[in-house]
Protein backbone atom coordinates (compact mmCIF):
# COMPACT_ATOMS: atom_id res chain seq x y z
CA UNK A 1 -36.50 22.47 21.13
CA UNK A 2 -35.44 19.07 20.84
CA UNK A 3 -31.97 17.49 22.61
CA UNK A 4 -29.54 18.56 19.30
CA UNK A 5 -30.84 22.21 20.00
CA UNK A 6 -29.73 22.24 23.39
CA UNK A 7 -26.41 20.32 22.10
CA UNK A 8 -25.74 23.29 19.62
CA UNK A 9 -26.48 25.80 22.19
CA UNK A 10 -23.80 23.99 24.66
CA UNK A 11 -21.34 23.98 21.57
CA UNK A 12 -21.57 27.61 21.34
CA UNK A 13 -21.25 28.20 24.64
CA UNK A 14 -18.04 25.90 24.73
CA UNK A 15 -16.62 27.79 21.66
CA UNK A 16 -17.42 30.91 23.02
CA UNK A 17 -16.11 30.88 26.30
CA UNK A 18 -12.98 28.54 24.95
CA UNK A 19 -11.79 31.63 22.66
CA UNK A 20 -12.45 33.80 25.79
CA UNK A 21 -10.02 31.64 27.83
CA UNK A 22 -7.38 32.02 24.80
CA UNK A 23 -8.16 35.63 24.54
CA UNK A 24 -7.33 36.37 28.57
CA UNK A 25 -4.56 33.85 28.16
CA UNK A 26 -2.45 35.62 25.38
CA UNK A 27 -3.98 39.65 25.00
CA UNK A 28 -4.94 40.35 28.50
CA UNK A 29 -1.44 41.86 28.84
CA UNK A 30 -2.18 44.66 26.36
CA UNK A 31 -1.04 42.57 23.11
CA UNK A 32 -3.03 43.39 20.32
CA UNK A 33 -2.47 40.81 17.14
CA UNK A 34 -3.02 42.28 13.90
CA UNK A 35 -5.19 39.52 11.58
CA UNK A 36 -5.66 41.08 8.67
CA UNK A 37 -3.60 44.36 8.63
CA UNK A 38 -6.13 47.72 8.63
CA UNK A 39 -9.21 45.29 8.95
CA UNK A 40 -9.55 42.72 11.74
CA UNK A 41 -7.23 42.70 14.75
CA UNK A 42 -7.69 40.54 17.76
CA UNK A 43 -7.67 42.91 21.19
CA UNK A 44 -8.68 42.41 24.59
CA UNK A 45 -11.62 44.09 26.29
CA UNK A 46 -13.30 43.78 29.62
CA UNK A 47 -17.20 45.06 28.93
CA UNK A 48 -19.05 45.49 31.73
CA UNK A 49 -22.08 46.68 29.33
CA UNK A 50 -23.92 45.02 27.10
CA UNK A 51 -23.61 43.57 23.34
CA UNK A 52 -20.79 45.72 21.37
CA UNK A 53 -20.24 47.86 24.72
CA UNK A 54 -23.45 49.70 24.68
CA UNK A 55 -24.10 50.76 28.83
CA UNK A 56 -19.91 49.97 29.28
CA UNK A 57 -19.55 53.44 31.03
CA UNK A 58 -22.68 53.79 32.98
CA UNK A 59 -21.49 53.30 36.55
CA UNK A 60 -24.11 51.75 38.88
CA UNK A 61 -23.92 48.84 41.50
CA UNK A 62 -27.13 47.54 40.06
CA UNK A 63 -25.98 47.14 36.39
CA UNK A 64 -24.31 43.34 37.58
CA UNK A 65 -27.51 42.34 38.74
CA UNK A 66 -30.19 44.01 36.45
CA UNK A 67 -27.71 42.81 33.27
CA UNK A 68 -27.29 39.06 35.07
CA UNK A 69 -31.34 39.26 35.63
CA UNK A 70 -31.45 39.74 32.00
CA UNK A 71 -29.85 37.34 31.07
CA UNK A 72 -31.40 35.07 33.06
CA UNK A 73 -35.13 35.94 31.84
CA UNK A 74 -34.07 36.08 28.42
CA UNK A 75 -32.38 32.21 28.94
CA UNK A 76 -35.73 31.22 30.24
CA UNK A 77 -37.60 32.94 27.61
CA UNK A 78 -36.32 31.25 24.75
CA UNK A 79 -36.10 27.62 26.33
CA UNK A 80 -39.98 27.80 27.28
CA UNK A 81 -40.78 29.10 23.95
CA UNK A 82 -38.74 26.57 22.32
CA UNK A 83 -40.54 23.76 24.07
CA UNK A 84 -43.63 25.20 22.82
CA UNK A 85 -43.01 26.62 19.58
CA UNK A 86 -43.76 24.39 16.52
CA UNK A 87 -41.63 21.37 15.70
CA UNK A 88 -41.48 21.84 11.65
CA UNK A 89 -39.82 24.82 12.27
CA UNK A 90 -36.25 24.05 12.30
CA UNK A 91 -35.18 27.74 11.54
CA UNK A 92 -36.66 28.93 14.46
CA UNK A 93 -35.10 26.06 16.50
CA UNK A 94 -31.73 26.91 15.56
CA UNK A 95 -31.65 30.51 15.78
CA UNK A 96 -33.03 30.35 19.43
CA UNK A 97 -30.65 27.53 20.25
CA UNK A 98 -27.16 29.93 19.11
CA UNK A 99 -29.42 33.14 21.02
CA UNK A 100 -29.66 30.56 23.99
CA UNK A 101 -25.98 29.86 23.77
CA UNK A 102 -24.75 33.43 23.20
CA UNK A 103 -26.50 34.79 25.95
CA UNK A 104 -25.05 31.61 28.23
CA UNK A 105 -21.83 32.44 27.28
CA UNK A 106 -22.30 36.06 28.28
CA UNK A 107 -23.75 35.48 31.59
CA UNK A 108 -21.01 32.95 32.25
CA UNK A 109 -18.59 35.76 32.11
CA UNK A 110 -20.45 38.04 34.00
CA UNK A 111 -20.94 35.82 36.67
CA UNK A 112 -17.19 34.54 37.25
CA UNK A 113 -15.63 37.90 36.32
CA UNK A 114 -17.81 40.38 36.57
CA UNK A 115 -17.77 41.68 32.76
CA UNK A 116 -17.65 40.24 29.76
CA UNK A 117 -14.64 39.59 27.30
CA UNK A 118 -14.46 40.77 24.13
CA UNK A 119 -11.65 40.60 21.78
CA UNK A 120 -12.91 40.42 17.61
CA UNK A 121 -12.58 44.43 16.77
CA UNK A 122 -12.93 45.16 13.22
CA UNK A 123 -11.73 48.33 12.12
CA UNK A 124 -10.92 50.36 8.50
CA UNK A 125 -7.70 51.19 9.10
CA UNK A 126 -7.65 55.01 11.67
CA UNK A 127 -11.68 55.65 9.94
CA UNK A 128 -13.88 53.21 11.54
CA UNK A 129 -13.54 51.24 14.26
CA UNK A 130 -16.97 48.61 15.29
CA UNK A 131 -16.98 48.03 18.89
CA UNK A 132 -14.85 44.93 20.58
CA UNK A 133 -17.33 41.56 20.72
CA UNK A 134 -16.65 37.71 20.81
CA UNK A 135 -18.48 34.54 19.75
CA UNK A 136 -21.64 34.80 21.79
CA UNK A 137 -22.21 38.09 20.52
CA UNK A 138 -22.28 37.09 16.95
CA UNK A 139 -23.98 33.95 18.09
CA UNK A 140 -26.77 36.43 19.39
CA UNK A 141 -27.02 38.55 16.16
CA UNK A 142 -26.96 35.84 13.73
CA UNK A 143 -29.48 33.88 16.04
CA UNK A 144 -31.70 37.31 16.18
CA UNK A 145 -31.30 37.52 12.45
CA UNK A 146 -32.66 33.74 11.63
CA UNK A 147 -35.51 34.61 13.93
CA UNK A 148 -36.52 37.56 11.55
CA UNK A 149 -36.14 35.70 8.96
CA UNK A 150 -38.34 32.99 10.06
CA UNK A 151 -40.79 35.24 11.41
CA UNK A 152 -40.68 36.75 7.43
CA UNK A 153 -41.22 32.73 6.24
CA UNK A 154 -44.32 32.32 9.13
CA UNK A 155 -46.43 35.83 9.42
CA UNK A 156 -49.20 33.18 10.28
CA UNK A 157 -47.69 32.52 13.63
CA UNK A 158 -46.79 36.27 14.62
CA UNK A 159 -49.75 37.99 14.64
CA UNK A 160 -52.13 38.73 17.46
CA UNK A 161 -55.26 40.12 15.13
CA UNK A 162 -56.63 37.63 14.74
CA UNK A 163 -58.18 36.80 11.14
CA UNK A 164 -60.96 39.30 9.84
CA UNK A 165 -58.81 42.62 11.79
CA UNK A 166 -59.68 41.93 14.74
CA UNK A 167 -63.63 41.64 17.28
């Protein structure tokens, strides 16, 4: 990862935790606002879980730490691997640098506030309703989703057969 990936990832995290402030700021009080009208509203959530509130109800005094410890690995992860992985591959770059700054974002919130915010919800009118999430959660998805796709563009550099099936 060169300096610009790092850069992006700090944008992201700036964006993301920016909209959060904005989001506490005017729907914490229980205000929804309605974006587009039986599609995307704006509504305040405190997730103590995980990405799109998976683990929000399970109750244990571990969770902060194991999720934060997460986190934390997963930061370290994709910066070492980063370093290492293959310059040409500007794909890869950028998907781990908006992964690195999603998961920043996230463990920002969990740190000062002990959940994370969420506050996009996108819903088809009373039918279907996708769980609350914010900007580092999409930067995480679409950051997971250029990785596939790289990995699709470089099979070369994913497998661990090596050529010939193996000894």
């Amino acid at each position: 990862m060169k300096r610009r990936h790092f850069l992006v990832a700090l944008a992201i995290l700036a964006l993301d935790q920016g909209t959060k402030w904005l989001a506490v700021r005017e729907l914490a009080g229980g205000r929804d606002l309605e974006i587009v009208p039986g599609f995307l509203r704006l509504s305040y959530v405190e997730n103590t879980g995980v990405a799109f509130g998976l683990f929000d109800g399970a109750a244990s005094p571990w969770k902060p730490w194991i999720l934060g410890g997460l986190a934390l690995a997963a930061i370290a992860t994709i910066i070492l691997y980063g370093l290492h992985a293959p310059k040409e591959r500007k794909l890869l770059h950028l998907a781990l640098a908006g992964t690195l700054g999603g998961v920043a974002g996230n463990l920002v919130d969990r740190v000062a506030r002990g959940y994370v915010v969420d506050f996009v919800e996108f819903h088809l009118r009373n039918s279907f309703h996708w769980p609350n999430f914010n900007v580092a959660d999409s930067a995480i998805t679409v950051g997971v989703a250029l990785l596939l796709v790289d990995t699709l563009r470089h099979p070369e550099h994913t497998s661990s057969v090596p050529p010939g099936g193996g000894p």
